[in-house]
C-alpha atoms as a PDB file:
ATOM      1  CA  UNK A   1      94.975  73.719  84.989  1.00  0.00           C
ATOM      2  CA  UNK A   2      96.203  70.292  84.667  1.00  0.00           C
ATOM      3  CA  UNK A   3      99.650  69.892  86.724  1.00  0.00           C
ATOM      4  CA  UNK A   4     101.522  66.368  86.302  1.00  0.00           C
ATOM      5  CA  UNK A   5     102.742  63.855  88.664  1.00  0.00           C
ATOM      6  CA  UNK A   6     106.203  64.758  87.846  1.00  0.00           C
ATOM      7  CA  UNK A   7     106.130  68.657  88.428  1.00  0.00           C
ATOM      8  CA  UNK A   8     104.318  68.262  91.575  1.00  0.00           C
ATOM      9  CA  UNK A   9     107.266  65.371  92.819  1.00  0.00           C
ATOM     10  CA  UNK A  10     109.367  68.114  92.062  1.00  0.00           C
ATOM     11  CA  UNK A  11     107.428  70.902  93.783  1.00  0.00           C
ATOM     12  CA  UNK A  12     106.773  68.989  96.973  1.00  0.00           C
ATOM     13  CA  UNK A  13     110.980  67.671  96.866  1.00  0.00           C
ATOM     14  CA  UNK A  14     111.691  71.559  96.468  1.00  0.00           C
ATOM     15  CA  UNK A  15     109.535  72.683  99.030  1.00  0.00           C
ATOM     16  CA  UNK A  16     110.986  69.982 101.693  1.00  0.00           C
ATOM     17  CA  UNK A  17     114.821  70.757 100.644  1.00  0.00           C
ATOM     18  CA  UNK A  18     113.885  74.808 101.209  1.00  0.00           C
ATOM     19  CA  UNK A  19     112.487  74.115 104.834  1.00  0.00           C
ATOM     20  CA  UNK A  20     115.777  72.004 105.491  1.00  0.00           C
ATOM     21  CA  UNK A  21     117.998  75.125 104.470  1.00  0.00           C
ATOM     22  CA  UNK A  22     115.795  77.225 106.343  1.00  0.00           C
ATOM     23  CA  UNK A  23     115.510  75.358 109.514  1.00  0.00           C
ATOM     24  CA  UNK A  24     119.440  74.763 109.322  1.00  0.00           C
ATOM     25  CA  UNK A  25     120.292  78.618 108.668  1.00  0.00           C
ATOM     26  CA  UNK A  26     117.865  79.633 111.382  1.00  0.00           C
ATOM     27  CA  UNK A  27     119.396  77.044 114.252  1.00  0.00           C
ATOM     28  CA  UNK A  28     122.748  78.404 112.964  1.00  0.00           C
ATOM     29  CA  UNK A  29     121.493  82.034 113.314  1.00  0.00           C
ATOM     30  CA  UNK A  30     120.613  81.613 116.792  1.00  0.00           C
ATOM     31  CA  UNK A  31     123.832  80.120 118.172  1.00  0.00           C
ATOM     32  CA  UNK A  32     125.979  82.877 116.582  1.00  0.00           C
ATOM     33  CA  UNK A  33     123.278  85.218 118.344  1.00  0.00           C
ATOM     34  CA  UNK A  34     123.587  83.893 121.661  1.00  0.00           C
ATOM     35  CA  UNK A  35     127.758  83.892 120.919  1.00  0.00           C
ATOM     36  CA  UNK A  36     127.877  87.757 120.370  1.00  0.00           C
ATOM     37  CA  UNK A  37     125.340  88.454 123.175  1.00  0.00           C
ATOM     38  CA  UNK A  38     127.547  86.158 125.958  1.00  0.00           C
ATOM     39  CA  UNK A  39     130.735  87.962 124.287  1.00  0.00           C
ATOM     40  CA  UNK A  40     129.578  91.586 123.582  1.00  0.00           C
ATOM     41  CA  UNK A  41     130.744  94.724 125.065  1.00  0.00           C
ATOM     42  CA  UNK A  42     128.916  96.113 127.654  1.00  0.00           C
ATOM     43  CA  UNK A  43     129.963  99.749 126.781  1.00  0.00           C
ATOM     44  CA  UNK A  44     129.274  99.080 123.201  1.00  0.00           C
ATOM     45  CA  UNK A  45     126.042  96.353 123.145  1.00  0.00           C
ATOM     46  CA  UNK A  46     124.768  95.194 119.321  1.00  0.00           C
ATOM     47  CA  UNK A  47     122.563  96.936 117.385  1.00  0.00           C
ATOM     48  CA  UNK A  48     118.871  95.041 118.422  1.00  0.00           C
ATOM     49  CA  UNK A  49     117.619  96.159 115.421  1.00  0.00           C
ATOM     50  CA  UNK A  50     119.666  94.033 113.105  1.00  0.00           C
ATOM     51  CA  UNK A  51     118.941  90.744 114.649  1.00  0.00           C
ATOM     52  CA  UNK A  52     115.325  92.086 114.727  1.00  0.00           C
ATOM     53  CA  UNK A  53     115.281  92.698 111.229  1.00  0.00           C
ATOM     54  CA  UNK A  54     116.876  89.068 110.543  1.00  0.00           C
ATOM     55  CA  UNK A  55     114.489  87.363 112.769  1.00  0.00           C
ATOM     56  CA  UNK A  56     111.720  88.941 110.914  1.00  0.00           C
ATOM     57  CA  UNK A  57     113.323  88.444 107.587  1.00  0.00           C
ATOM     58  CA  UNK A  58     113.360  84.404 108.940  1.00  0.00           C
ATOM     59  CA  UNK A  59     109.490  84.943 110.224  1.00  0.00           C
ATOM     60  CA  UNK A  60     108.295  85.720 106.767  1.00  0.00           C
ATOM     61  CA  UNK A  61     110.389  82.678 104.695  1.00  0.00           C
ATOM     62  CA  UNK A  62     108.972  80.315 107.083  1.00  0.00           C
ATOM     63  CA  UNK A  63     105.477  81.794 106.509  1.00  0.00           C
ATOM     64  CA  UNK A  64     106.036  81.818 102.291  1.00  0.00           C
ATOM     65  CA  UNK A  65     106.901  77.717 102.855  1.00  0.00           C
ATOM     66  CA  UNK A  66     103.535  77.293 104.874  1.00  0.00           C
ATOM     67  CA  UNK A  67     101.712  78.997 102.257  1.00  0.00           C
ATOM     68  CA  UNK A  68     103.567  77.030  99.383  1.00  0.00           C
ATOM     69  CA  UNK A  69     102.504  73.926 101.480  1.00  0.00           C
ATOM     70  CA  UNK A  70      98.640  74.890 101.947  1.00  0.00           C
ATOM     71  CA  UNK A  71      99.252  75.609  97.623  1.00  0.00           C
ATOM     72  CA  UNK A  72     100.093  72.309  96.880  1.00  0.00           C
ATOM     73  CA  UNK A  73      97.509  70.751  98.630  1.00  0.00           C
ATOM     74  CA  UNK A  74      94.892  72.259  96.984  1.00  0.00           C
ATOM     75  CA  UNK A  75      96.692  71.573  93.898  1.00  0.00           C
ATOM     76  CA  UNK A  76      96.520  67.983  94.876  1.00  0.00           C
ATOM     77  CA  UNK A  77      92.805  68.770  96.132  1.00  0.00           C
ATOM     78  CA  UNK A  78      91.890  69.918  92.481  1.00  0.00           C
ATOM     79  CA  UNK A  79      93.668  67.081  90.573  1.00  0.00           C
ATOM     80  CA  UNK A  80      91.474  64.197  92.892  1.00  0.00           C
ATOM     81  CA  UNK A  81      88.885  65.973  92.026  1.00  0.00           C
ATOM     82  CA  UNK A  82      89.046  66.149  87.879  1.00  0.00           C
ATOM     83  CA  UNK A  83      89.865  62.584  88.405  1.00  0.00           C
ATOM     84  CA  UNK A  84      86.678  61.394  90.158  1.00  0.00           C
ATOM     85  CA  UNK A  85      84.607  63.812  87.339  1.00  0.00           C
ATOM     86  CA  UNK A  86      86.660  62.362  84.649  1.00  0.00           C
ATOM     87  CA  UNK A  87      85.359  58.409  85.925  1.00  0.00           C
ATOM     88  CA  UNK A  88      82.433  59.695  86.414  1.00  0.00           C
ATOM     89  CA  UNK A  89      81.877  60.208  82.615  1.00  0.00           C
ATOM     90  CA  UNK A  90      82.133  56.298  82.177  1.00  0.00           C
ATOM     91  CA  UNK A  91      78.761  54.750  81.134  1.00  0.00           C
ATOM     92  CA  UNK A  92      77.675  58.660  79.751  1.00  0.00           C
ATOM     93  CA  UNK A  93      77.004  59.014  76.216  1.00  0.00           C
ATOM     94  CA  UNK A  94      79.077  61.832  75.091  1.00  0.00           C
ATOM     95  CA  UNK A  95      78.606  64.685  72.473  1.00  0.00           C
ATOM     96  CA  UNK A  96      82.651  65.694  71.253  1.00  0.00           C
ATOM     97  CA  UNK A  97      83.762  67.665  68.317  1.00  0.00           C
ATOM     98  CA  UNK A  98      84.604  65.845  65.387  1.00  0.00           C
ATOM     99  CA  UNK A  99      83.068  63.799  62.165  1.00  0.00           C
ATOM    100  CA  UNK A 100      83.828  60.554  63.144  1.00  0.00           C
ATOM    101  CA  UNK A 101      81.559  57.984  64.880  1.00  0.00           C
ATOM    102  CA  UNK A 102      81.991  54.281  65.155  1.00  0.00           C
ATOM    103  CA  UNK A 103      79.536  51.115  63.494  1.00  0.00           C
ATOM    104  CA  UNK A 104      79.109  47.981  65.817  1.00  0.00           C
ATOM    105  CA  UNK A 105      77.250  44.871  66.690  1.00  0.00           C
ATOM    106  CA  UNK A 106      75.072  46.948  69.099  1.00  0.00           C
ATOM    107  CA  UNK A 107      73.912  49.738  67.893  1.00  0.00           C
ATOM    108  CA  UNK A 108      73.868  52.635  64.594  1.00  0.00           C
ATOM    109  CA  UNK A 109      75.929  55.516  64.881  1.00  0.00           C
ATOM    110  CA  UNK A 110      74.623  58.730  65.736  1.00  0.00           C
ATOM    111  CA  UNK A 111      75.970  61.950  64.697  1.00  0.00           C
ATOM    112  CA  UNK A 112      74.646  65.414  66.299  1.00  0.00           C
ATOM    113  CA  UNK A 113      74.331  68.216  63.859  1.00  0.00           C
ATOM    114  CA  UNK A 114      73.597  71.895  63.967  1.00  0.00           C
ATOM    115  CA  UNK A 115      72.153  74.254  61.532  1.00  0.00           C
ATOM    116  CA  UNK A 116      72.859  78.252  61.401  1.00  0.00           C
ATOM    117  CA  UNK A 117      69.712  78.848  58.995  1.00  0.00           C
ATOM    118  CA  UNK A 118      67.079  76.233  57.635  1.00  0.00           C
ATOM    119  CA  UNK A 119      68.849  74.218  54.833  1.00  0.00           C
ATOM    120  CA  UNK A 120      66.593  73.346  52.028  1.00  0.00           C
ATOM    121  CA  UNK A 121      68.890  71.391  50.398  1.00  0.00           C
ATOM    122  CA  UNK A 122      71.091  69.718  52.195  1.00  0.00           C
ATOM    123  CA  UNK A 123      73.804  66.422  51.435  1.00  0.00           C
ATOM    124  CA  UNK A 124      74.911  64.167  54.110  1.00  0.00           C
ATOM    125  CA  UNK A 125      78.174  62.354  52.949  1.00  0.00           C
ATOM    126  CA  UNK A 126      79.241  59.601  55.305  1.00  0.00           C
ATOM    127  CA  UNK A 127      83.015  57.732  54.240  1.00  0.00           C
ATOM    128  CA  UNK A 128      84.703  55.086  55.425  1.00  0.00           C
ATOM    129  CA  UNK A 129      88.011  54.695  57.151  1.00  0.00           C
ATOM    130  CA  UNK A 130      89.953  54.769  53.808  1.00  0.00           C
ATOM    131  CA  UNK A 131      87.895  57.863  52.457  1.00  0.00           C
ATOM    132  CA  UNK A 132      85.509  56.283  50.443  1.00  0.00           C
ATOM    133  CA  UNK A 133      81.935  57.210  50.233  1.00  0.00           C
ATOM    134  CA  UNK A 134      79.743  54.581  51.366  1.00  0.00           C
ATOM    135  CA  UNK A 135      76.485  56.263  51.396  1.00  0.00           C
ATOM    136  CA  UNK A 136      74.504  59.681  50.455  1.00  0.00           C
ATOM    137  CA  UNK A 137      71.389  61.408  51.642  1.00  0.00           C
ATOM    138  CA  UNK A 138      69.677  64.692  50.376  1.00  0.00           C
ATOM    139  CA  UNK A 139      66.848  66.389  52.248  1.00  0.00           C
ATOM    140  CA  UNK A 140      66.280  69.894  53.724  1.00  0.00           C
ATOM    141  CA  UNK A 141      67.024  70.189  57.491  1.00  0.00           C
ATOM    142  CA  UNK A 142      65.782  73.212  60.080  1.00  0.00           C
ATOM    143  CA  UNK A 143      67.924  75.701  61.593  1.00  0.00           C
ATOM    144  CA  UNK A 144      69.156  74.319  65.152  1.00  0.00           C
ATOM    145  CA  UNK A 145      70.342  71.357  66.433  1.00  0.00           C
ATOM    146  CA  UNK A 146      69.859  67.659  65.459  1.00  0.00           C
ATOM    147  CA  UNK A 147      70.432  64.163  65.336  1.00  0.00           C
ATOM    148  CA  UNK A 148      72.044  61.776  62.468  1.00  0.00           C
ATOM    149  CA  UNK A 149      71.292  57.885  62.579  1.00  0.00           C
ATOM    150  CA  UNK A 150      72.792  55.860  60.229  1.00  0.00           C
ATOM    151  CA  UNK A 151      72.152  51.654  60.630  1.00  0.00           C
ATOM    152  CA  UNK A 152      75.085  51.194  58.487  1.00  0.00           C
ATOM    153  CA  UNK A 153      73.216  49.758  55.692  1.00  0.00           C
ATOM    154  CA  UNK A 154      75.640  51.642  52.927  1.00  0.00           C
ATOM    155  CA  UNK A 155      74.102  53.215  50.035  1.00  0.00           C
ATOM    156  CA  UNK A 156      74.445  50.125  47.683  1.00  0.00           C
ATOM    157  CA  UNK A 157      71.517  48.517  49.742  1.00  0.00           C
ATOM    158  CA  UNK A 158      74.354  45.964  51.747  1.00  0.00           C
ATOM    159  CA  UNK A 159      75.494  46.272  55.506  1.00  0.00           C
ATOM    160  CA  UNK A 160      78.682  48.198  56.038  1.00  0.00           C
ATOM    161  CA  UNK A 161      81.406  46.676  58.499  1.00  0.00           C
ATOM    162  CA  UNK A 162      82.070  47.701  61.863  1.00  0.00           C
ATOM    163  CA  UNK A 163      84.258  50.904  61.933  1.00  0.00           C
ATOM    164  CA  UNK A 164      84.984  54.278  62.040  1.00  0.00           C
ATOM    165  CA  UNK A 165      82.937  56.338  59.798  1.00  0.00           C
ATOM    166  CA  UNK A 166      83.075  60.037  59.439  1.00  0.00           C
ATOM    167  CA  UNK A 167      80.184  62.184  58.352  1.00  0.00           C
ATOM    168  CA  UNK A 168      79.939  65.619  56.393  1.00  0.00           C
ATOM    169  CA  UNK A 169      76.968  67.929  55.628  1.00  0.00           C
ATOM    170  CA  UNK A 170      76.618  70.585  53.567  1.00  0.00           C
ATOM    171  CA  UNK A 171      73.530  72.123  52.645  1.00  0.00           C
ATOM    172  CA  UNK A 172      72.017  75.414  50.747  1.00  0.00           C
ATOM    173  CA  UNK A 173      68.889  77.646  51.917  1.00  0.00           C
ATOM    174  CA  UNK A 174      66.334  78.765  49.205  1.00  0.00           C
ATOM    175  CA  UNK A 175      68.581  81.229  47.574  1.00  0.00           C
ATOM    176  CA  UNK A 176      71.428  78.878  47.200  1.00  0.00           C
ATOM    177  CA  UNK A 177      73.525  80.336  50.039  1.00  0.00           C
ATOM    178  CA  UNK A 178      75.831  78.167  51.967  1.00  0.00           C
ATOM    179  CA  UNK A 179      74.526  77.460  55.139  1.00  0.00           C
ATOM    180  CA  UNK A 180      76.931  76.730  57.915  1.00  0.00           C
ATOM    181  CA  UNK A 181      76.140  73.217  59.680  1.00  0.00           C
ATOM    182  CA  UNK A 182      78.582  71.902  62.173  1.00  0.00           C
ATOM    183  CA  UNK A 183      78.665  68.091  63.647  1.00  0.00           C
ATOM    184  CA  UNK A 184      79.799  66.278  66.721  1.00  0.00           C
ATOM    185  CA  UNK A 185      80.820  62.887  67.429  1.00  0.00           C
ATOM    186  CA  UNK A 186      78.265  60.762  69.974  1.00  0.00           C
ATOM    187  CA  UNK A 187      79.040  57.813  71.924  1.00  0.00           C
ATOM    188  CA  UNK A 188      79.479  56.362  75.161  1.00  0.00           C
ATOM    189  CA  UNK A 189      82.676  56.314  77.432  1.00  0.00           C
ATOM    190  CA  UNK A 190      84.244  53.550  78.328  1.00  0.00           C
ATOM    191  CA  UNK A 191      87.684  54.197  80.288  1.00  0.00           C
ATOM    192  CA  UNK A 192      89.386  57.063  81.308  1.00  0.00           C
ATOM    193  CA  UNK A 193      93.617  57.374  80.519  1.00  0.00           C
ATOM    194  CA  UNK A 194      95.382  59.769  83.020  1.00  0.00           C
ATOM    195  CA  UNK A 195      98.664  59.197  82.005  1.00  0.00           C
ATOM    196  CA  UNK A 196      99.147  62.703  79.954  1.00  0.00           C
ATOM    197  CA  UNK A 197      97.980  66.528  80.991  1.00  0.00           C
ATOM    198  CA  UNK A 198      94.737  66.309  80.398  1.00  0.00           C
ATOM    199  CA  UNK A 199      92.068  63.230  80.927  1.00  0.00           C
ATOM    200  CA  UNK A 200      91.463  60.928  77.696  1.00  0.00           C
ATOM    201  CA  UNK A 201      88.236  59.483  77.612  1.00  0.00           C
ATOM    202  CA  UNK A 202      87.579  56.225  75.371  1.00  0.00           C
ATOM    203  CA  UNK A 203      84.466  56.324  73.077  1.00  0.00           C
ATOM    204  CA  UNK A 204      84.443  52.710  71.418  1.00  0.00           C
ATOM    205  CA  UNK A 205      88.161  53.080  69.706  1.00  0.00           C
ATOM    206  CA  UNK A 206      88.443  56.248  69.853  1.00  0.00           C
ATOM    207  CA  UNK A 207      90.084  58.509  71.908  1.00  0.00           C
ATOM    208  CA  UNK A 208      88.719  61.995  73.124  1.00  0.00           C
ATOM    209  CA  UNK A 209      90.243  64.709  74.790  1.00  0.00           C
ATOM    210  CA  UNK A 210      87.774  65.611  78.180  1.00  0.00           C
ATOM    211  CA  UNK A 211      88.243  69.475  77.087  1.00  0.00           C
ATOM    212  CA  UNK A 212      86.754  68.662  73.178  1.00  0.00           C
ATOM    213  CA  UNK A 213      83.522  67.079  75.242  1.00  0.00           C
ATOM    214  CA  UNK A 214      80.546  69.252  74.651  1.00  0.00           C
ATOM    215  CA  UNK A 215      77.642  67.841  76.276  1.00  0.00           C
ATOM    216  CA  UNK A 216      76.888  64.901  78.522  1.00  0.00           C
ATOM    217  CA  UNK A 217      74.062  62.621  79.526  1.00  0.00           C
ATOM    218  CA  UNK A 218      72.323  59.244  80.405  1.00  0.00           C
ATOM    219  CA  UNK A 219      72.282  57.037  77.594  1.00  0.00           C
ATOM    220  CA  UNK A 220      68.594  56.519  76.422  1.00  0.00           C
ATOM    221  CA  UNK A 221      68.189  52.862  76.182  1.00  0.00           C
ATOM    222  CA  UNK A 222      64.499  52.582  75.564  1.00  0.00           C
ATOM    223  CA  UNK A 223      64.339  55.106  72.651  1.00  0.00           C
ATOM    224  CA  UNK A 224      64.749  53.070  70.133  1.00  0.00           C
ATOM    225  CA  UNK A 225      64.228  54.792  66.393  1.00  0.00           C
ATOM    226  CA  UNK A 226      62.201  52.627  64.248  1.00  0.00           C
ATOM    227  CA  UNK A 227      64.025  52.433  60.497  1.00  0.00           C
ATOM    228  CA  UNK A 228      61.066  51.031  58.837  1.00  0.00           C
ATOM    229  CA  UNK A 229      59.151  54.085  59.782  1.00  0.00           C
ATOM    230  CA  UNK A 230      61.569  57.107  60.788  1.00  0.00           C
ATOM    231  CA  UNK A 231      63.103  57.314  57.374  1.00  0.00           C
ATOM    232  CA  UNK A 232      62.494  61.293  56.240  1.00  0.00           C
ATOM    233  CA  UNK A 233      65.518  63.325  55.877  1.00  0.00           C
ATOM    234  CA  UNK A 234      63.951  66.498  57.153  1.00  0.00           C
ATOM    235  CA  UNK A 235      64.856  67.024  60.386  1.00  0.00           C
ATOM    236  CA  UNK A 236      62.979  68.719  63.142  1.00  0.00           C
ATOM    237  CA  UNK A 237      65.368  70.803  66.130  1.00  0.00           C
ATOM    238  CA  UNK A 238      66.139  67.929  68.497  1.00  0.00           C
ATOM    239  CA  UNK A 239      64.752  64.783  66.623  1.00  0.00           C
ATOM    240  CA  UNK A 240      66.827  62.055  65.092  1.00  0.00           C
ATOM    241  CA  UNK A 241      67.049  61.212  61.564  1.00  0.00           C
ATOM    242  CA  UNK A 242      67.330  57.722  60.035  1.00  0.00           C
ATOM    243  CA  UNK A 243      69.838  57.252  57.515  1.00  0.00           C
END
């Protein structure tokens, strides 16, 4: 549960102003008790039980603050800790939900795919930031997961420009069926934001909640796919395909 900076200020200025009252009431407490026992009436001596019943009554606030105390730092505890395992994502290549991945200088853009039956016709569409299609593949693809690359070499035969891109695949099995295939967004992190609920991780220009993250790993510098040869559409569970 993410808790912000603000409510736990407030919990922790609460907390302090509640041990005031109680400490003040309690000193207070005591000096009228020691008043009525210096003044009582020896033939008619206070009921014990009351101020036993009050002291206990004291005992057991003073106990609930403790325990509100030993709450909030675990609280405090729990949010150090997402923070450190939200850093450590930096330098990770991410898997997220979504259809969008980004073109640069340094690399293609990957998409990860999954497959609820073997597609034997299936269409990868992949658009540009103002919706237009830049470039179409057809091919079957096997049930399970997978991996997209596209070089950003559009469809025309000419190199697209750095962006975002977003990707859609739809495919058919051998009876013409619709067969379900989901995609994720891949790329690496590059800063974390803490400034709302929830950590925001940076993936090139793009923004990505920490709870949309599905998987996470070491980027894999020395495979590098081959586009001269890695060019079939069919796609076997875990291996990439070049766009």
């Amino acid at each position: 549960m993410a808790v912000s900076g603000v409510s736990g200020s407030t919990s922790a200025t609460q907390t302090a102003s509640a041990r005031a009252g109680i400490a003040d009431n309690f000193d207070t407490f005591l000096s009228i008790l020691t008043t009525q026992l210096k003044n009582q009436n020896p033939l008619d001596p206070l009921d014990t039980n009351q101020f036993t019943q009050q002291l206990v009554q004291f005992s057991g606030v003073e106990q609930q603050l403790k325990t509100n105390d030993f709450l909030e730092t675990l609280m405090l505890a729990g949010q150090n800790t997402a923070k450190s395992d939200a850093v450590s994502y930096i330098g990770k290549e991410v898997t997220s939900s979504g259809k969008t991945g980004e073109l640069t200088d340094d690399d293609a853009v990957f998409w990860a795919y999954s497959a609820d039956a073997n597609a034997t016709n299936a269409n990868v569409t992949i658009k540009d930031a103002n919706g237009q299609v830049v470039y179409t593949q057809n091919g079957p693809l096997n049930v399970g997961p997978g991996t997209f690359r596209w070089d950003g070499i559009g469809g025309d035969g000419s190199a697209k420009p750095n962006g975002v891109y977003t990707i859609d695949i739809k495919g058919t099995d051998a009876n013409g069926k619709a067969v379900k295939i989901s995609t994720a967004s891949i790329g690496v992190v590059t800063a974390v934001d803490f400034t709302g609920d929830i950590p925001i991780l940076t993936v090139g220009s793009r923004r990505v909640a920490i709870t949309d993250v599905t998987d996470v790993r070491i980027p894999d510098v020395t495979a590098v796919p081959n586009p001269d040869t890695d060019t079939d559409t069919e796609t076997e569970t875990e291996t990439e395909t070049d766009a």
